[in-house]
N, C-alpha and C. Protein backbone atom coordinates (compact mmCIF):
# COMPACT_ATOMS: atom_id res chain seq x y z
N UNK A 1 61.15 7.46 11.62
CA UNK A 1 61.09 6.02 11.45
C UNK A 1 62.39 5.40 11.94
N UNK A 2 62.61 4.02 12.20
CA UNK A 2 63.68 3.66 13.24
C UNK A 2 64.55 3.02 12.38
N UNK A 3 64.05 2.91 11.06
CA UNK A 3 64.57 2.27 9.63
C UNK A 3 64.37 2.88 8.02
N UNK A 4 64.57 2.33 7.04
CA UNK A 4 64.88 2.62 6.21
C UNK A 4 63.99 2.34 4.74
N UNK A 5 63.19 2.18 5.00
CA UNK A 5 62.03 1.65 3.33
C UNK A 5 63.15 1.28 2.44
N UNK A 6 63.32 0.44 2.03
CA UNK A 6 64.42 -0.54 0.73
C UNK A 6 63.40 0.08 -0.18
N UNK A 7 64.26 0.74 -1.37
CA UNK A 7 63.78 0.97 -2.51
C UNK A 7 62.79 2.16 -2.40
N UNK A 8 62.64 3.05 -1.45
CA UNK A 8 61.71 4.07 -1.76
C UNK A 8 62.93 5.49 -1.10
N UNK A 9 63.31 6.34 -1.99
CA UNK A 9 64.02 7.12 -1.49
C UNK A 9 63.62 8.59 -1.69
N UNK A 10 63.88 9.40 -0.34
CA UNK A 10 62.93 11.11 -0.02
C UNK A 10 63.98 11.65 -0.13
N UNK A 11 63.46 12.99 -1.24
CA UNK A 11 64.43 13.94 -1.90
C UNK A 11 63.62 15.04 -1.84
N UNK A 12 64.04 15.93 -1.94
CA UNK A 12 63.79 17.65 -2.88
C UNK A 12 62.44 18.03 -1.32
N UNK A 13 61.67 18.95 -1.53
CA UNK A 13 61.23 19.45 -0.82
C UNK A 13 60.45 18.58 0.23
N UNK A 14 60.02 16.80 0.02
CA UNK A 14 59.38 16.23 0.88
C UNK A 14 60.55 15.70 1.98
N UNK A 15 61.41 16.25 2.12
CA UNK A 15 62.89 16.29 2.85
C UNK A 15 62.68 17.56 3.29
N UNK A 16 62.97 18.44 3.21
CA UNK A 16 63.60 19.87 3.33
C UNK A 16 62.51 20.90 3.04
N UNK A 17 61.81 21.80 3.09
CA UNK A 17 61.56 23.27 2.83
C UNK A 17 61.95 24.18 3.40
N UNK A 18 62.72 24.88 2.37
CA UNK A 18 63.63 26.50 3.76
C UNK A 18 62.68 27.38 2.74
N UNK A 19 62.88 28.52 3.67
CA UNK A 19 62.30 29.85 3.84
C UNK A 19 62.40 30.22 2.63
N UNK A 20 62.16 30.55 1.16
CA UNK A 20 62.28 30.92 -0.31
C UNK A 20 62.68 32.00 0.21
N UNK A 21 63.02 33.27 1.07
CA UNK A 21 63.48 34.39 1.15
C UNK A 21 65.05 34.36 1.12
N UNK A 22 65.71 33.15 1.67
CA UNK A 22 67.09 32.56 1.52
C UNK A 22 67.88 32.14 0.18
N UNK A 23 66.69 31.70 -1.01
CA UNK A 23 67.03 31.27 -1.80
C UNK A 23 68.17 30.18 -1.73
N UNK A 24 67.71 29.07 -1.40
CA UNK A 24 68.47 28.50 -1.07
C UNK A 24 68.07 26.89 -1.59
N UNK A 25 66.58 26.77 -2.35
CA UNK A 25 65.99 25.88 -2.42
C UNK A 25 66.69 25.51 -3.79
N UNK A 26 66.82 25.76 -4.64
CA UNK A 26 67.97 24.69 -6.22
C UNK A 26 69.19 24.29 -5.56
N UNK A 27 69.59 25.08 -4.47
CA UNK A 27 71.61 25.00 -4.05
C UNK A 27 70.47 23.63 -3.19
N UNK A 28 70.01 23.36 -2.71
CA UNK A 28 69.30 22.54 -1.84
C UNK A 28 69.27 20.90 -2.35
N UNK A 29 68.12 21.29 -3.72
CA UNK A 29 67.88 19.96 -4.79
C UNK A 29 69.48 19.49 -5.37
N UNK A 30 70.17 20.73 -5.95
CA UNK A 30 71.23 20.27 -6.24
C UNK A 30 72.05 19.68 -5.76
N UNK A 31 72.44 19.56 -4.23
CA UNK A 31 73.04 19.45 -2.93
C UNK A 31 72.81 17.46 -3.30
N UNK A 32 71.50 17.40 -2.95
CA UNK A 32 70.91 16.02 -3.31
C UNK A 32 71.13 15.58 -4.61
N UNK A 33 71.03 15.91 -5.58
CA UNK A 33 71.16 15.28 -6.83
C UNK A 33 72.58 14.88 -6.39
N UNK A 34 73.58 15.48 -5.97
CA UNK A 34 74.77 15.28 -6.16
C UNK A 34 74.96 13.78 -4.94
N UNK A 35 74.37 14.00 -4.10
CA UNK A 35 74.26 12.85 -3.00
C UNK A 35 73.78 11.58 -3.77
N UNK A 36 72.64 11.80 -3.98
CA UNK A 36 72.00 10.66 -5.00
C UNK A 36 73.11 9.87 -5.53
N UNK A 37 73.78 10.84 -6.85
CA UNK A 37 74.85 10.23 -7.14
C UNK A 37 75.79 9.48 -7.16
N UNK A 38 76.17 9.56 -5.55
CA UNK A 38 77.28 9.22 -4.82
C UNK A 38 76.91 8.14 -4.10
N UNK A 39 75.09 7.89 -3.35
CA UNK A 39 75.16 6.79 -3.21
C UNK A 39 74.69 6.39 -4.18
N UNK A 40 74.39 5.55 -5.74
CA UNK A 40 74.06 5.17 -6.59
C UNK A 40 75.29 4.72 -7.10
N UNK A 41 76.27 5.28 -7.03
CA UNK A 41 77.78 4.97 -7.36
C UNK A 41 78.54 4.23 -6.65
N UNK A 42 78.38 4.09 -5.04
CA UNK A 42 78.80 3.33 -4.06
C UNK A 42 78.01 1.62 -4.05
N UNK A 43 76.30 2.06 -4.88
CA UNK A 43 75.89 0.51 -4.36
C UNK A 43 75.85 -0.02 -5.92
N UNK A 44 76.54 0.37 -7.06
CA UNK A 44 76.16 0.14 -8.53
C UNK A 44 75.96 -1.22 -8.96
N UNK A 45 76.98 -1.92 -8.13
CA UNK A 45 77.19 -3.33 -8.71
C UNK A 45 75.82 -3.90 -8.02
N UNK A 46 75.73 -3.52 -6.77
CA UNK A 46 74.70 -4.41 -5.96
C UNK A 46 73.36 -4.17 -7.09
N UNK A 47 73.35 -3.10 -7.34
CA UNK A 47 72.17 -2.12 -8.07
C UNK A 47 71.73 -2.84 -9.21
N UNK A 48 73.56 -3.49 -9.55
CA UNK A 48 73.42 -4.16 -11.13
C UNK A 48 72.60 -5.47 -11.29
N UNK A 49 72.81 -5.82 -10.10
CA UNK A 49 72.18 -7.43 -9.78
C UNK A 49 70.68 -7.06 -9.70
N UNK A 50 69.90 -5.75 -8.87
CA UNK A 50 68.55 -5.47 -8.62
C UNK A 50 68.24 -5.68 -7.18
N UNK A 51 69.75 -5.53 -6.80
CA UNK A 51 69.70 -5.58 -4.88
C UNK A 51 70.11 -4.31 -4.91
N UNK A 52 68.90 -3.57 -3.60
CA UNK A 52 68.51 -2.10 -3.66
C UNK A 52 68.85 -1.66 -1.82
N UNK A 53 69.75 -2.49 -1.53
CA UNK A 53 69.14 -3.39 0.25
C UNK A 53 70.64 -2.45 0.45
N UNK A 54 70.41 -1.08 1.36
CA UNK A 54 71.50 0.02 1.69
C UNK A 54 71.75 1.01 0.95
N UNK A 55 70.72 1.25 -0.19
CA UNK A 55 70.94 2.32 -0.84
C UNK A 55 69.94 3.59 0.12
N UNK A 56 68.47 2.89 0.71
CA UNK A 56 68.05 4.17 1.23
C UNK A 56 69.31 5.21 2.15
N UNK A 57 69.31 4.02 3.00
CA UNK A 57 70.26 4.49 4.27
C UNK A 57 71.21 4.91 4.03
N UNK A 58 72.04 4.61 2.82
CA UNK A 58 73.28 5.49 2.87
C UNK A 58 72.97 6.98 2.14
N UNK A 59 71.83 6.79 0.97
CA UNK A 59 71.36 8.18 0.87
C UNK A 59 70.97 8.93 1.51
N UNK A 60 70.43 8.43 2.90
CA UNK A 60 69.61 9.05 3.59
C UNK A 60 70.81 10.06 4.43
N UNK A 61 71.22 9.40 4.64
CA UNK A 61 72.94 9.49 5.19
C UNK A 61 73.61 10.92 4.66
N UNK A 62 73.81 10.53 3.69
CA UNK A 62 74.55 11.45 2.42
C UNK A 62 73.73 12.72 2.55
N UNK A 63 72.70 12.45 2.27
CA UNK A 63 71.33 13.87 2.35
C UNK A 63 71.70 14.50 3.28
N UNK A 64 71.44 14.14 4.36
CA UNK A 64 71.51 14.78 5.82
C UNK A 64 73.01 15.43 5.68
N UNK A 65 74.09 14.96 5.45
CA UNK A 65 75.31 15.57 5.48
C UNK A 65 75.55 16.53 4.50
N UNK A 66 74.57 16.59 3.56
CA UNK A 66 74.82 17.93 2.86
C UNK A 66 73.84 19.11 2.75
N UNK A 67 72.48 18.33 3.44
CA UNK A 67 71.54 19.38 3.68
C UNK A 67 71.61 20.26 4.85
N UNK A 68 72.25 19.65 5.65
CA UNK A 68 72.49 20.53 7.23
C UNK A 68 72.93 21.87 7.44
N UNK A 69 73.93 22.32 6.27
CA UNK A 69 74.31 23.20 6.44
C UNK A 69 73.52 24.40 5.40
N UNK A 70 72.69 24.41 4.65
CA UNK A 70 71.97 25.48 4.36
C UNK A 70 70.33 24.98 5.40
N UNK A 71 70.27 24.03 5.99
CA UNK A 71 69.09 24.09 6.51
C UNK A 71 69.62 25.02 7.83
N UNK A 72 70.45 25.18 8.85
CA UNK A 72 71.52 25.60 9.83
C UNK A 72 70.96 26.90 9.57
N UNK A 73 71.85 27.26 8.47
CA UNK A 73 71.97 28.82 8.19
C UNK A 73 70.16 29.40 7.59
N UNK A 74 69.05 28.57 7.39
CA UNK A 74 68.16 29.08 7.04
C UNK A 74 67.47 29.40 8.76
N UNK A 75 67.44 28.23 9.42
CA UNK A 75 66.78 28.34 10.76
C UNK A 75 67.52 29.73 11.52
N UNK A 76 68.61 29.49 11.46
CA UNK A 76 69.52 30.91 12.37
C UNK A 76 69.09 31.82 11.69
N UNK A 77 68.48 32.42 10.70
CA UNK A 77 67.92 33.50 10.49
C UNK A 77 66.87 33.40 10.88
N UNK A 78 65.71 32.20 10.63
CA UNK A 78 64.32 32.84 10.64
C UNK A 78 64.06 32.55 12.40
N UNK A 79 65.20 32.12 13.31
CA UNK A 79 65.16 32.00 14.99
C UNK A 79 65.40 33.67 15.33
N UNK A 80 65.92 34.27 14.73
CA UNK A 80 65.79 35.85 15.27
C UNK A 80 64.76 36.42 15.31
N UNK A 81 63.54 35.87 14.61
CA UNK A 81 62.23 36.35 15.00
C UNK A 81 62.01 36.14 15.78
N UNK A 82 60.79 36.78 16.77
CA UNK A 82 60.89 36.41 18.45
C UNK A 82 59.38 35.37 17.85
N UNK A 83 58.70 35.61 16.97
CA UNK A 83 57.62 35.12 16.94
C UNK A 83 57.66 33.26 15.94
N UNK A 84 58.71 33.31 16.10
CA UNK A 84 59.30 32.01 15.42
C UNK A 84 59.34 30.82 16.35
N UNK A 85 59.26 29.96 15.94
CA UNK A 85 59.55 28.35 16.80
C UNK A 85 60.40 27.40 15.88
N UNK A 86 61.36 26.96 16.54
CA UNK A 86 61.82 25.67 14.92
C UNK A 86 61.99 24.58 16.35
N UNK A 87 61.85 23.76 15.39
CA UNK A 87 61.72 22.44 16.08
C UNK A 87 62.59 21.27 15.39
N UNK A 88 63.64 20.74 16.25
CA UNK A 88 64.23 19.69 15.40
C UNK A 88 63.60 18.39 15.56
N UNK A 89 63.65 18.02 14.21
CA UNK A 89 62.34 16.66 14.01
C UNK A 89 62.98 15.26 14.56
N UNK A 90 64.27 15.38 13.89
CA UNK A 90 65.20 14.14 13.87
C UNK A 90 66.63 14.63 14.15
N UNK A 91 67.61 13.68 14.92
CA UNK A 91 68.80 14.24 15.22
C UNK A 91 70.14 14.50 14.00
N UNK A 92 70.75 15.36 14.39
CA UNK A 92 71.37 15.44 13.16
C UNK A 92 72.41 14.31 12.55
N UNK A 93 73.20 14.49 11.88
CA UNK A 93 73.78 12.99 11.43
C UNK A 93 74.92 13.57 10.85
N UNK A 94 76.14 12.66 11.49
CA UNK A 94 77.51 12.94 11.11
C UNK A 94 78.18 12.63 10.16
C-alpha cells in the first residue's frame, strides 16, 4: 500500500511468519511489543487528545527496523535450500 490506514495497526504474525524451526517467532512478537511501545510513547500527547494521525507510520517504521534482522537470518537459512524461493514483498526500511 502507498500509505498508511490511521488507526488500524499490523503486528505479530499478519506482519511476519518465519520458519518455527528458527524459533524465532516470541523474540519476533516481542521485538514488536517493544516497538509498539515506543511509537505509542512518541505520539502520547497527540494520542491524549484522540489524534491517531502518524502513529501507523511510525510503527510501521519501528516494526520494520526491528523485524529485519531475525526475518534476514530466517530467509538465509531457508535460501540454502535449492528448492526454496523467497521473495521480497516490500523494500526494506532504514
Amino acid at each position: 500500500m502507498p500509505g498508511h490506514l490511521e488507526g488500524f495497526l499490523v503486528y505479530g504474525d499478519a506482519v511476519m511468519a518465519i520458519n518455527p524451526l528458527y524459533a524465532q517467532g516470541m523474540t519476533a512478537v516481542a521485538l514488536g511489543s517493544l516497538a509498539l511501545d515506543k511509537a505509542l510513547q512518541a505520539h502520547s500527547a497527540e494520542l491524549a487528545r484522540g489524534n491517531v494521525t502518524g502513529l501507523a507510520a511510525t510503527f510501521q517504521k519501528k516494526l520494520a527496523n526491528v523485524l529485519t534482522p531475525p526475518w534476514q537470518a530466517a530467509w538465509r537459512q531457508d535460501k540454502r535450500w535449492s528448492n526454496t524461493a523467497v521473495y521480497q514483498t516490500a523494500p526494506a526500511v532504514a
